[in-house]
PDB file of N, CA and C in Angstrom:
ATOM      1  N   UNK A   1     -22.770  48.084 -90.533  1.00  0.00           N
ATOM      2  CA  UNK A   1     -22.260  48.107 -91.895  1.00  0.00           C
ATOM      3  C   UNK A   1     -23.445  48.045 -92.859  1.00  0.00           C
ATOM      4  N   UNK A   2     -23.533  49.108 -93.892  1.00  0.00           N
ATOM      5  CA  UNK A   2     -24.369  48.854 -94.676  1.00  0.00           C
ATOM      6  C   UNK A   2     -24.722  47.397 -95.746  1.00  0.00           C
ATOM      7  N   UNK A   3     -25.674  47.365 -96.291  1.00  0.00           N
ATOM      8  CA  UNK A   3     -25.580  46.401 -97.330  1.00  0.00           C
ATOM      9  C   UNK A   3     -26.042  47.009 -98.347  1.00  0.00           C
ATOM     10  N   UNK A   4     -25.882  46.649 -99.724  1.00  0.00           N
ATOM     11  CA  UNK A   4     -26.446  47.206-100.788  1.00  0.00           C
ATOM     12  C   UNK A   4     -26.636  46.127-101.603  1.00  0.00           C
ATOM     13  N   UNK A   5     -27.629  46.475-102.680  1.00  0.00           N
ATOM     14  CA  UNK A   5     -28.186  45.464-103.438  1.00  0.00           C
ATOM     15  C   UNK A   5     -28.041  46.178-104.698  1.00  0.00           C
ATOM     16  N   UNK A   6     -27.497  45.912-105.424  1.00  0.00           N
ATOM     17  CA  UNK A   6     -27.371  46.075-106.852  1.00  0.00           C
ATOM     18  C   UNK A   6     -28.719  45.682-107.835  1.00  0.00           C
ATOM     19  N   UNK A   7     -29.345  46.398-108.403  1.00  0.00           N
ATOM     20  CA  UNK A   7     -30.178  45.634-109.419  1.00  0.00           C
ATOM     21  C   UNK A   7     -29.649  46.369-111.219  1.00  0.00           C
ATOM     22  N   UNK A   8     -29.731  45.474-112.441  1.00  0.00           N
ATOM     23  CA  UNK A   8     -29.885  45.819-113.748  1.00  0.00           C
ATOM     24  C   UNK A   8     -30.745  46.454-114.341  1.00  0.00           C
ATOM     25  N   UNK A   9     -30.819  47.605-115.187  1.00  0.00           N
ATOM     26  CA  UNK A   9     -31.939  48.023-115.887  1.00  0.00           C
ATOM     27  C   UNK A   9     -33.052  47.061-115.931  1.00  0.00           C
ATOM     28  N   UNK A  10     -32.910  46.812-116.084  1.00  0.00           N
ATOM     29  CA  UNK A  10     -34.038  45.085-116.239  1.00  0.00           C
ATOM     30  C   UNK A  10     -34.118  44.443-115.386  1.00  0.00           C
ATOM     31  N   UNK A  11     -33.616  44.796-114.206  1.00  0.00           N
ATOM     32  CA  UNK A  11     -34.487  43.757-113.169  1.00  0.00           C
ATOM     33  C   UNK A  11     -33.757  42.776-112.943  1.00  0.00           C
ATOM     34  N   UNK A  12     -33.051  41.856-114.198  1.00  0.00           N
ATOM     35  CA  UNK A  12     -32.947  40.421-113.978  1.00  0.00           C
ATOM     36  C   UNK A  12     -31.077  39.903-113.435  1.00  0.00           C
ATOM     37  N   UNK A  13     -31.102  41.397-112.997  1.00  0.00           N
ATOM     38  CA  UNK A  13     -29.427  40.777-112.634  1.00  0.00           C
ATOM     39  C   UNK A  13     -29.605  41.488-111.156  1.00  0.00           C
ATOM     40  N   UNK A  14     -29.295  40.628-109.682  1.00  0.00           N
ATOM     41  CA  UNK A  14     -28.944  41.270-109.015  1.00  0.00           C
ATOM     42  C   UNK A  14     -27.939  41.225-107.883  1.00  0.00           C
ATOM     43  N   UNK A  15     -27.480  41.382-107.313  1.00  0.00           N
ATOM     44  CA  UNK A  15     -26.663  41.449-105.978  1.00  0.00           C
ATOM     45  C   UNK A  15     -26.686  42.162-105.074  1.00  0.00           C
ATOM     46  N   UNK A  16     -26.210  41.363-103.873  1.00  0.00           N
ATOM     47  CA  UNK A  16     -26.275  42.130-102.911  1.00  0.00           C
ATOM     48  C   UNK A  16     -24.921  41.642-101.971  1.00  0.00           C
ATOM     49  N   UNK A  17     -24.272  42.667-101.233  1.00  0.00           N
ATOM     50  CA  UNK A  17     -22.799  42.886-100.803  1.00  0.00           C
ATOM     51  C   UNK A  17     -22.953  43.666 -99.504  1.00  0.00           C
ATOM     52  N   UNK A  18     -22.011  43.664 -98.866  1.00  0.00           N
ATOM     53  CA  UNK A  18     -21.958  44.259 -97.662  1.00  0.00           C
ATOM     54  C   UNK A  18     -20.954  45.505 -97.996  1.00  0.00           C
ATOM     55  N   UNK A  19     -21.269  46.373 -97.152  1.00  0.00           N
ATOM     56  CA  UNK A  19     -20.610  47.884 -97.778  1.00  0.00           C
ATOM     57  C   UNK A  19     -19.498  47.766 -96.584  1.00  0.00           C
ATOM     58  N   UNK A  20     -18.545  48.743 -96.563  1.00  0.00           N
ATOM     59  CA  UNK A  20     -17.285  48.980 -95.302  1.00  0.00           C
ATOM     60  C   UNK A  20     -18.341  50.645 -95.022  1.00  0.00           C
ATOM     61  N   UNK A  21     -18.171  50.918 -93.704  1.00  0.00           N
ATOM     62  CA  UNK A  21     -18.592  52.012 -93.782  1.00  0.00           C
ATOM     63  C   UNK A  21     -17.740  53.414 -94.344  1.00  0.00           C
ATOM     64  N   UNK A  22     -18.880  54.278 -94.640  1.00  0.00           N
ATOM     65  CA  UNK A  22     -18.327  55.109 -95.781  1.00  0.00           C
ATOM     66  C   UNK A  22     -17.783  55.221 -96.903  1.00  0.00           C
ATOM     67  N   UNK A  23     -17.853  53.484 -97.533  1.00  0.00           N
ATOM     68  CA  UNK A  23     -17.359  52.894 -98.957  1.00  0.00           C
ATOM     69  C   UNK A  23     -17.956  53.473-100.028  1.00  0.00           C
ATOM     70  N   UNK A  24     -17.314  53.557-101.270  1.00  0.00           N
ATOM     71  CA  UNK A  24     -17.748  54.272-102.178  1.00  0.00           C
ATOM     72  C   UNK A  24     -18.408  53.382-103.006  1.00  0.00           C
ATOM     73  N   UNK A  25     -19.889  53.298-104.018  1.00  0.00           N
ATOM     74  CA  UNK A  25     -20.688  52.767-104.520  1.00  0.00           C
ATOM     75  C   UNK A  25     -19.650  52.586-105.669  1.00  0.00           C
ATOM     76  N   UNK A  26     -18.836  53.096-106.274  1.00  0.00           N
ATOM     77  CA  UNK A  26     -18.358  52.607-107.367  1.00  0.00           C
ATOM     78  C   UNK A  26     -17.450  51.211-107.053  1.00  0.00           C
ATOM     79  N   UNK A  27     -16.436  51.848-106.001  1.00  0.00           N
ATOM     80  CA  UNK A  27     -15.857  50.424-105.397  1.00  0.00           C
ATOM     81  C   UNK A  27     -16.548  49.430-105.318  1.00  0.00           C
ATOM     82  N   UNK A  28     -17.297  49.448-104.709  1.00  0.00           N
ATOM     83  CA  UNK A  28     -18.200  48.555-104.402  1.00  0.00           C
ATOM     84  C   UNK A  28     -18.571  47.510-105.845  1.00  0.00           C
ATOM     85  N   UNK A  29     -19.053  48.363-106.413  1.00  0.00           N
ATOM     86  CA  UNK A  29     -19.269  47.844-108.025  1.00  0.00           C
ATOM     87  C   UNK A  29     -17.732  47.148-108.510  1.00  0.00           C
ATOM     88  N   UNK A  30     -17.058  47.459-108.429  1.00  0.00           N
ATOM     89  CA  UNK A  30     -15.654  46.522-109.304  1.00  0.00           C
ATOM     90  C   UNK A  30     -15.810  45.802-108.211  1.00  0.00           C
ATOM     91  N   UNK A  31     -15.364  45.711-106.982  1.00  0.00           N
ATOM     92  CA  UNK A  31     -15.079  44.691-106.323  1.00  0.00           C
ATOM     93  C   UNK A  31     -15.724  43.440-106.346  1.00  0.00           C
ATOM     94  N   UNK A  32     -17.141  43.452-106.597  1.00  0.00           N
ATOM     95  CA  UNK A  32     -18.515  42.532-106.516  1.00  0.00           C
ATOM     96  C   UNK A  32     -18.896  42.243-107.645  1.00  0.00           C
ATOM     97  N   UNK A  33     -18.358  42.966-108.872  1.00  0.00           N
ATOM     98  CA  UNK A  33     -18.821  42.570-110.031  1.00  0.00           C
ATOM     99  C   UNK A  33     -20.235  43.146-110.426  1.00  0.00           C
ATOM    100  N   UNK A  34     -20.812  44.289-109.799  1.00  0.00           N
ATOM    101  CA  UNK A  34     -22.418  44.687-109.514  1.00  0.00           C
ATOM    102  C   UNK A  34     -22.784  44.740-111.237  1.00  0.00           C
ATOM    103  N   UNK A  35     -23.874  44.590-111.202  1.00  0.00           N
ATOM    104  CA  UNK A  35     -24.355  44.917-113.081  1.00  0.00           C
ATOM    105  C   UNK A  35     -24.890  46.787-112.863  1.00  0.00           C
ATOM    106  N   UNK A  36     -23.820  47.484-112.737  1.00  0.00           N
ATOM    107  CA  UNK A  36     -23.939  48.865-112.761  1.00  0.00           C
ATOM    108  C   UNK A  36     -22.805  49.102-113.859  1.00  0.00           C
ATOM    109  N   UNK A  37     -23.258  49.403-114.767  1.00  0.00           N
ATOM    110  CA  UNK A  37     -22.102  50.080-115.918  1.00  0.00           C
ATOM    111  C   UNK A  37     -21.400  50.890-115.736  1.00  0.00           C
ATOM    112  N   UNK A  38     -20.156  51.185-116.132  1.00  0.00           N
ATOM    113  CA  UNK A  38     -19.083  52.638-115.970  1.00  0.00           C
ATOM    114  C   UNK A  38     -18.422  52.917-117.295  1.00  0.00           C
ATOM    115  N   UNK A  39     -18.196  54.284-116.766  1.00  0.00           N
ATOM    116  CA  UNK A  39     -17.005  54.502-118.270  1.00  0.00           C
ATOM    117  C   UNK A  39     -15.945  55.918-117.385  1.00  0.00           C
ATOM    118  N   UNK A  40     -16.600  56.680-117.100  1.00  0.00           N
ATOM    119  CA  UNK A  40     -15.800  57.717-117.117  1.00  0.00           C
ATOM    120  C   UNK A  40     -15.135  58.349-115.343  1.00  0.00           C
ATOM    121  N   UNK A  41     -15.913  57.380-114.259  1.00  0.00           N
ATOM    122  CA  UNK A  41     -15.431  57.879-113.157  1.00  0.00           C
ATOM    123  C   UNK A  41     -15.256  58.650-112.670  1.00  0.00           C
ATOM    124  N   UNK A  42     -15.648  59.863-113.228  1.00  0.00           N
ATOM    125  CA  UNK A  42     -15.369  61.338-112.799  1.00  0.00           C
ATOM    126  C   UNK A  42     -16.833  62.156-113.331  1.00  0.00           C
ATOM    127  N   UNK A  43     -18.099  61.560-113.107  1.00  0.00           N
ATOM    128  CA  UNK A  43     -18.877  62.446-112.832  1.00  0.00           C
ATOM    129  C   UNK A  43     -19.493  63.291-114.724  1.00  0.00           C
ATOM    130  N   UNK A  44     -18.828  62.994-115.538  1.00  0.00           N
ATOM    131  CA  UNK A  44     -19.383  63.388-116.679  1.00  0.00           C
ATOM    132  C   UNK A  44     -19.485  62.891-117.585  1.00  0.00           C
ATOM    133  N   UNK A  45     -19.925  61.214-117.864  1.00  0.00           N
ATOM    134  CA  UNK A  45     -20.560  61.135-118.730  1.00  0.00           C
ATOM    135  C   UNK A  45     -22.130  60.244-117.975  1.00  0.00           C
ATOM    136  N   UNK A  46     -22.600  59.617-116.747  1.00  0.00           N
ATOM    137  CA  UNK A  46     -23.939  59.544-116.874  1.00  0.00           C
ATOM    138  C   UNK A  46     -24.367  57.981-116.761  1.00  0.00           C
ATOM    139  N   UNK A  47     -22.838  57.217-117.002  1.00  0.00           N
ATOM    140  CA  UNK A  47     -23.211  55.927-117.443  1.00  0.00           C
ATOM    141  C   UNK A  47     -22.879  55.168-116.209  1.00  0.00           C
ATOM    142  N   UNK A  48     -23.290  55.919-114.797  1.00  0.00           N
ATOM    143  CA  UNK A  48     -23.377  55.365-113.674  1.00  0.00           C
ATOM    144  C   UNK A  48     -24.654  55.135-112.711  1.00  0.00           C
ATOM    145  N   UNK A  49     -25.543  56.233-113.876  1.00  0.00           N
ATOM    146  CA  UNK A  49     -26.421  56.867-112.723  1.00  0.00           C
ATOM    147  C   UNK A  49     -27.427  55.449-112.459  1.00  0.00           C
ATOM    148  N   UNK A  50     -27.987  55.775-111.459  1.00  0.00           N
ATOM    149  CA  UNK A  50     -28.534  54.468-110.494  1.00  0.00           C
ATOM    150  C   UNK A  50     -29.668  55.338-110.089  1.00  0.00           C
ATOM    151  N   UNK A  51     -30.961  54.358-109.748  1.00  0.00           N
ATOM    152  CA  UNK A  51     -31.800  54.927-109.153  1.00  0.00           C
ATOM    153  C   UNK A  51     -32.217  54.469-107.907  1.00  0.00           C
ATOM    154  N   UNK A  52     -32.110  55.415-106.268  1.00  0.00           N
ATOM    155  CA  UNK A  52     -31.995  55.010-105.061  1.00  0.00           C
ATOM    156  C   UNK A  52     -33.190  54.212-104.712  1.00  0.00           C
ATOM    157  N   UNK A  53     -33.900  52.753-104.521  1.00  0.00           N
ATOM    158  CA  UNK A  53     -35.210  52.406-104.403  1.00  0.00           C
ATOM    159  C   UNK A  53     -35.417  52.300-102.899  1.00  0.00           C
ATOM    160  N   UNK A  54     -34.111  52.670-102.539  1.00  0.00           N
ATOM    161  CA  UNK A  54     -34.357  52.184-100.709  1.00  0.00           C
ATOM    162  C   UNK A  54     -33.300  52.500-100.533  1.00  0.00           C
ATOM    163  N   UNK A  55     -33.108  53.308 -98.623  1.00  0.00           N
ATOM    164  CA  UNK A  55     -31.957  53.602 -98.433  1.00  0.00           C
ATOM    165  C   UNK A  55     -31.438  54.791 -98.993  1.00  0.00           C
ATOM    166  N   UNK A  56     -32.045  56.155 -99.180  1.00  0.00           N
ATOM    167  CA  UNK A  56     -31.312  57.102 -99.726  1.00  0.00           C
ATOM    168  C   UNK A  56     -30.778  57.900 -98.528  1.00  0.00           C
ATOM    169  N   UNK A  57     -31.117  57.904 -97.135  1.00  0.00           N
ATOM    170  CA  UNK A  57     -30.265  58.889 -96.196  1.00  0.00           C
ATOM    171  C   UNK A  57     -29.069  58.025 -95.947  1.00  0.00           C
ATOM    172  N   UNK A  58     -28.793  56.852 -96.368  1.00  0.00           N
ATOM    173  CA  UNK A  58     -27.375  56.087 -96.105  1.00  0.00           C
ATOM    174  C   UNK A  58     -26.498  56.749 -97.163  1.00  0.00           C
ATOM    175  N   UNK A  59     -26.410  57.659 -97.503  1.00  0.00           N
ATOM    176  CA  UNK A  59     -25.808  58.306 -99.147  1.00  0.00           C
ATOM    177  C   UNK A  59     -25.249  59.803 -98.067  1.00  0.00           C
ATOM    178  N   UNK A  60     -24.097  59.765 -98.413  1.00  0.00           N
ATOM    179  CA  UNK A  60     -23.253  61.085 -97.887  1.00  0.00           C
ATOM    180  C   UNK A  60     -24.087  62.110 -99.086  1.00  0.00           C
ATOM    181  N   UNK A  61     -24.389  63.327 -98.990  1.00  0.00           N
ATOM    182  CA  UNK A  61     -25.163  64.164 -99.656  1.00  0.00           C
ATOM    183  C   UNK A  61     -24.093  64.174-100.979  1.00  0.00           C
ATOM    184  N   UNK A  62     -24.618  64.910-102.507  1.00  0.00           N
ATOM    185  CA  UNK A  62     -23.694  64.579-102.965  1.00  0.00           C
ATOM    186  C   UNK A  62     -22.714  66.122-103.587  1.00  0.00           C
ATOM    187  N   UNK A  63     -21.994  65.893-104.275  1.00  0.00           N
ATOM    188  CA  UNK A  63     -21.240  67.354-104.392  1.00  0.00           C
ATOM    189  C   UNK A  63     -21.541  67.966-105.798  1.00  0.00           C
ATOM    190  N   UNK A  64     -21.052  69.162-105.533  1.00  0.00           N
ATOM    191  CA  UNK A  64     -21.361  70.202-106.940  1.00  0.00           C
ATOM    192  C   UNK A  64     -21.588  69.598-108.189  1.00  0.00           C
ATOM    193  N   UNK A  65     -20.329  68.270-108.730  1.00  0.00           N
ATOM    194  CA  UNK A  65     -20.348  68.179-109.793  1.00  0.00           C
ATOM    195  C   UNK A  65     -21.385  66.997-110.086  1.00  0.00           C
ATOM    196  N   UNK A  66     -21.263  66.210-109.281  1.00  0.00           N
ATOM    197  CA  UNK A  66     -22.414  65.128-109.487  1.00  0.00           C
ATOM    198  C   UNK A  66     -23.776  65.838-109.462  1.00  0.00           C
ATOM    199  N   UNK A  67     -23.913  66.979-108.601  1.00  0.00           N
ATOM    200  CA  UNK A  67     -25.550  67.486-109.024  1.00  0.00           C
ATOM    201  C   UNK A  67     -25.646  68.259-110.296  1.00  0.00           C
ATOM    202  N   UNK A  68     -24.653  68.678-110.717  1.00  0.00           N
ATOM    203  CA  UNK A  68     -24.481  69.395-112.089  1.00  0.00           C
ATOM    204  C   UNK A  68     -24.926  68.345-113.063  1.00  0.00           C
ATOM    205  N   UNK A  69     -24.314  67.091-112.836  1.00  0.00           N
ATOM    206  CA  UNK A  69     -24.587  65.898-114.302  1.00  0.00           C
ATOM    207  C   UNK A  69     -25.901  65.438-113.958  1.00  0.00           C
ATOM    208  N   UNK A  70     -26.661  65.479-112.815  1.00  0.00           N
ATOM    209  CA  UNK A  70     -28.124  64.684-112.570  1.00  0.00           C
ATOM    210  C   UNK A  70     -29.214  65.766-113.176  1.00  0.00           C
ATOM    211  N   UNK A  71     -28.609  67.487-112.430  1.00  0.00           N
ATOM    212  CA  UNK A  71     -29.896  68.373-113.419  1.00  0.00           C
ATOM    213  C   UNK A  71     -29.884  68.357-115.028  1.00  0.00           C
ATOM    214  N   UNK A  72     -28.756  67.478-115.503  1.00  0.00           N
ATOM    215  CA  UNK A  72     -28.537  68.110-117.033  1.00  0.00           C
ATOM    216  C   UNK A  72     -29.153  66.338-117.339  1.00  0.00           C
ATOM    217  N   UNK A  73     -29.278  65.847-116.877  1.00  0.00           N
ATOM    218  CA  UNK A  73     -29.464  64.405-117.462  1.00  0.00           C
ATOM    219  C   UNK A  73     -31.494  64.336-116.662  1.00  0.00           C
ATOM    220  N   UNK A  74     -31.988  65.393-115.864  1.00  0.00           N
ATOM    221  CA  UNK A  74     -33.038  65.512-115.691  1.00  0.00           C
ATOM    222  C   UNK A  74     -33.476  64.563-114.730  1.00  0.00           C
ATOM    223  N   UNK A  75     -32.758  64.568-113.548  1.00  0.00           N
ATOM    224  CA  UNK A  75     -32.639  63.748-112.321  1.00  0.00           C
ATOM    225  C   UNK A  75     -32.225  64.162-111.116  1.00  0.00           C
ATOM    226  N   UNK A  76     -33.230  64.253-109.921  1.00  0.00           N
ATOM    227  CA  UNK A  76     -33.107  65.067-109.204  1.00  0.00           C
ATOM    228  C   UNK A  76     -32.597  64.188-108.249  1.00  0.00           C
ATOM    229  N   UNK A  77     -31.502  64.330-107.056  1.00  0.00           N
ATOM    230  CA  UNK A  77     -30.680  63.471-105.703  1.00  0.00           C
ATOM    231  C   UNK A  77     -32.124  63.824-105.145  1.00  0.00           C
ATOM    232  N   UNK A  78     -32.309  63.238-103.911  1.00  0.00           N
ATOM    233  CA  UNK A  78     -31.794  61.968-103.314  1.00  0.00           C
ATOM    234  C   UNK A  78     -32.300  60.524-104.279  1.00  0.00           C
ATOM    235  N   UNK A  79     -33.015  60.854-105.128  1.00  0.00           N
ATOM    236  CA  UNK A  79     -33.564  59.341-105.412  1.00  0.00           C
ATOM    237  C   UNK A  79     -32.805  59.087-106.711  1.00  0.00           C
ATOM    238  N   UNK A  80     -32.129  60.159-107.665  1.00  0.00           N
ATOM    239  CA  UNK A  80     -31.316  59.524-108.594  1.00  0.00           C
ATOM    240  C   UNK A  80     -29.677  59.913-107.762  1.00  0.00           C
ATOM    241  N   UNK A  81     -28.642  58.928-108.289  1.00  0.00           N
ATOM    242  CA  UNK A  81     -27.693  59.550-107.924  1.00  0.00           C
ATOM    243  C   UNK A  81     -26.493  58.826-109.284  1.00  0.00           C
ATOM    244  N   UNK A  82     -25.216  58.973-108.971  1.00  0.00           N
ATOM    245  CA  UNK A  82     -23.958  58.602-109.947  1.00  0.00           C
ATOM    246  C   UNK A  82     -23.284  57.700-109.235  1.00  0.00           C
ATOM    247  N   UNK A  83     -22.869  56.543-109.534  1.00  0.00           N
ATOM    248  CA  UNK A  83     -22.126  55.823-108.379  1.00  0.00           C
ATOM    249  C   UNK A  83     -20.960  56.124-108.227  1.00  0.00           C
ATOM    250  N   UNK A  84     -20.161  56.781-109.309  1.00  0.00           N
ATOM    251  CA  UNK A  84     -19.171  56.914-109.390  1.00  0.00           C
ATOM    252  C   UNK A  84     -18.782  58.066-108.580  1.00  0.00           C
ATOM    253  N   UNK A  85     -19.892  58.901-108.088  1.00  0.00           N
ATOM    254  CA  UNK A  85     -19.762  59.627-107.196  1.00  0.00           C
ATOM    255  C   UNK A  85     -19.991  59.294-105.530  1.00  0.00           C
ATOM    256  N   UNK A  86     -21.257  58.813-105.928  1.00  0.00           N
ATOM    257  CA  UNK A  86     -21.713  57.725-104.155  1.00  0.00           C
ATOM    258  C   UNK A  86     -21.378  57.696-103.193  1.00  0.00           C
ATOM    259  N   UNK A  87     -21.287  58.024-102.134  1.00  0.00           N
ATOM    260  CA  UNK A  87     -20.622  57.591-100.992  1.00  0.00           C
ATOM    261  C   UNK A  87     -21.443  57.377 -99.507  1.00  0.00           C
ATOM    262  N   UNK A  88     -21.368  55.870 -99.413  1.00  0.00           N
ATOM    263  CA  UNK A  88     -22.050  55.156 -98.275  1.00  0.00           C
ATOM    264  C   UNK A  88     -22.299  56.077 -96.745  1.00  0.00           C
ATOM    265  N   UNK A  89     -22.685  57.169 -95.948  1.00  0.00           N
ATOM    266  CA  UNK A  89     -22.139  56.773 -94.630  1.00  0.00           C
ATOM    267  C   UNK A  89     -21.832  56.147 -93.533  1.00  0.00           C
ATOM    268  N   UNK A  90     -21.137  56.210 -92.392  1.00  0.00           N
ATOM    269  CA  UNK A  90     -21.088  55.411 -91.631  1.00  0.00           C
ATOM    270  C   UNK A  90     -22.075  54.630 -90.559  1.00  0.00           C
ATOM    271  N   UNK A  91     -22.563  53.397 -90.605  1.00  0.00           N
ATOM    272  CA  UNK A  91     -23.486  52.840 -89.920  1.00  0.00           C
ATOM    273  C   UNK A  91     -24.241  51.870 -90.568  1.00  0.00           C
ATOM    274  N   UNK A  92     -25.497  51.463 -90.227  1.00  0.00           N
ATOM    275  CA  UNK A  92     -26.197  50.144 -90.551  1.00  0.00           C
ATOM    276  C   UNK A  92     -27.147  51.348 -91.463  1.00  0.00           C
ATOM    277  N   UNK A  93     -26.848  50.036 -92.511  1.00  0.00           N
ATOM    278  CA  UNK A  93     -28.275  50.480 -93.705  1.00  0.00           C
ATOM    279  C   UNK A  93     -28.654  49.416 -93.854  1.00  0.00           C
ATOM    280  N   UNK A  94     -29.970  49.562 -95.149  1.00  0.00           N
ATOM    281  CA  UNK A  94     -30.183  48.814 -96.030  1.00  0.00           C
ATOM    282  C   UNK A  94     -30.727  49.654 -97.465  1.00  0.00           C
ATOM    283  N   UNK A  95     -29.734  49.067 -98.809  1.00  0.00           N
ATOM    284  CA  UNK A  95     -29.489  50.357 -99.653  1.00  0.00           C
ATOM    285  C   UNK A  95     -29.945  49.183-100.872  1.00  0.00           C
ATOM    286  N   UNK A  96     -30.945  49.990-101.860  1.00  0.00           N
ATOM    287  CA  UNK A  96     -31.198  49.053-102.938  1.00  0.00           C
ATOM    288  C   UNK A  96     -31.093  50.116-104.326  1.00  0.00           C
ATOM    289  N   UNK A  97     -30.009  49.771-105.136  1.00  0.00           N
ATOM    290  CA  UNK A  97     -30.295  50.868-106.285  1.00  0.00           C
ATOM    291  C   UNK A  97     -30.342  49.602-107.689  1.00  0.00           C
ATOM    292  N   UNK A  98     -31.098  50.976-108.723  1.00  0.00           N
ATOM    293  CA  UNK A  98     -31.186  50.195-109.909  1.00  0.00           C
ATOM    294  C   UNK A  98     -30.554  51.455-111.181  1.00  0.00           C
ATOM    295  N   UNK A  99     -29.822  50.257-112.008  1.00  0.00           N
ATOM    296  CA  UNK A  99     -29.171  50.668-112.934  1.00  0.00           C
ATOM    297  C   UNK A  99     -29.979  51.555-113.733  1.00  0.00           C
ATOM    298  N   UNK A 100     -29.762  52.669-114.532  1.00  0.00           N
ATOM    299  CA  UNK A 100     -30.712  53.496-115.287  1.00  0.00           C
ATOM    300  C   UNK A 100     -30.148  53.591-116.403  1.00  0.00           C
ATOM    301  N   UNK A 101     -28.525  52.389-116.826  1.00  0.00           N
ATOM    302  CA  UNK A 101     -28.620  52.450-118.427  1.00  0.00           C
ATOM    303  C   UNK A 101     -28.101  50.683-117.889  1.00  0.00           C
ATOM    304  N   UNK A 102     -27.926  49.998-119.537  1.00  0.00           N
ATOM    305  CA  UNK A 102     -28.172  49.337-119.814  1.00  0.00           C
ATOM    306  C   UNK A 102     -26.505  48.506-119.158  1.00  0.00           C
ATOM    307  N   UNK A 103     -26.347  47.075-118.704  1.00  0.00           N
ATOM    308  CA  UNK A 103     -24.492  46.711-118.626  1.00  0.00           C
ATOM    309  C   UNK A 103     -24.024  46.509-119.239  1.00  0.00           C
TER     310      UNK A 103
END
């Protein structure tokens, strides 16, 4: 089972949670309370994106529309991604992302 560690734009907020395999990074975030901001859940507005510091082949590759919002926001996968898009695969990680807007 993976783990992931949540960090804040700033560094000073963090967590860390155990993933289900193939769990989705946004879940993950409501369930745990992560300091990763949201608004729109569907990939177009930006206010998810995270930056991968560890752990980016534990990340199911990601799809059309989430790479559409990372080239327009000037962020290339594997090391930026959207959580709201995210998705863990199955097996042992260790996954550390950091927030890239503010909670």
């Amino acid at each position: 089972m993976p783990t992931v560690t949540f960090e804040s734009s700033d560094g000073k907020l963090s967590k860390t949670v155990p993933a289900p395999d193939g769990g989705s990074v946004a879940d993950l975030c409501d369930d745990h309370e992560a300091p990763i901001p949201f608004s729109c859940r569907s990939a177009s507005c930006a206010t998810c994106h995270i930056e991968v510091l560890e752990g980016q082949d534990a990340f199911q590759p990601p799809e059309s529309e989430e790479l559409d919002v990372l080239e327009a926001i000037d962020s290339a996968a594997p090391r930026f991604r959207l959580a709201c898009c995210a998705k863990l695969k199955p097996g042992s990680a260790v996954v550390r992302v950091r927030a890239q807007n503010d909670y």
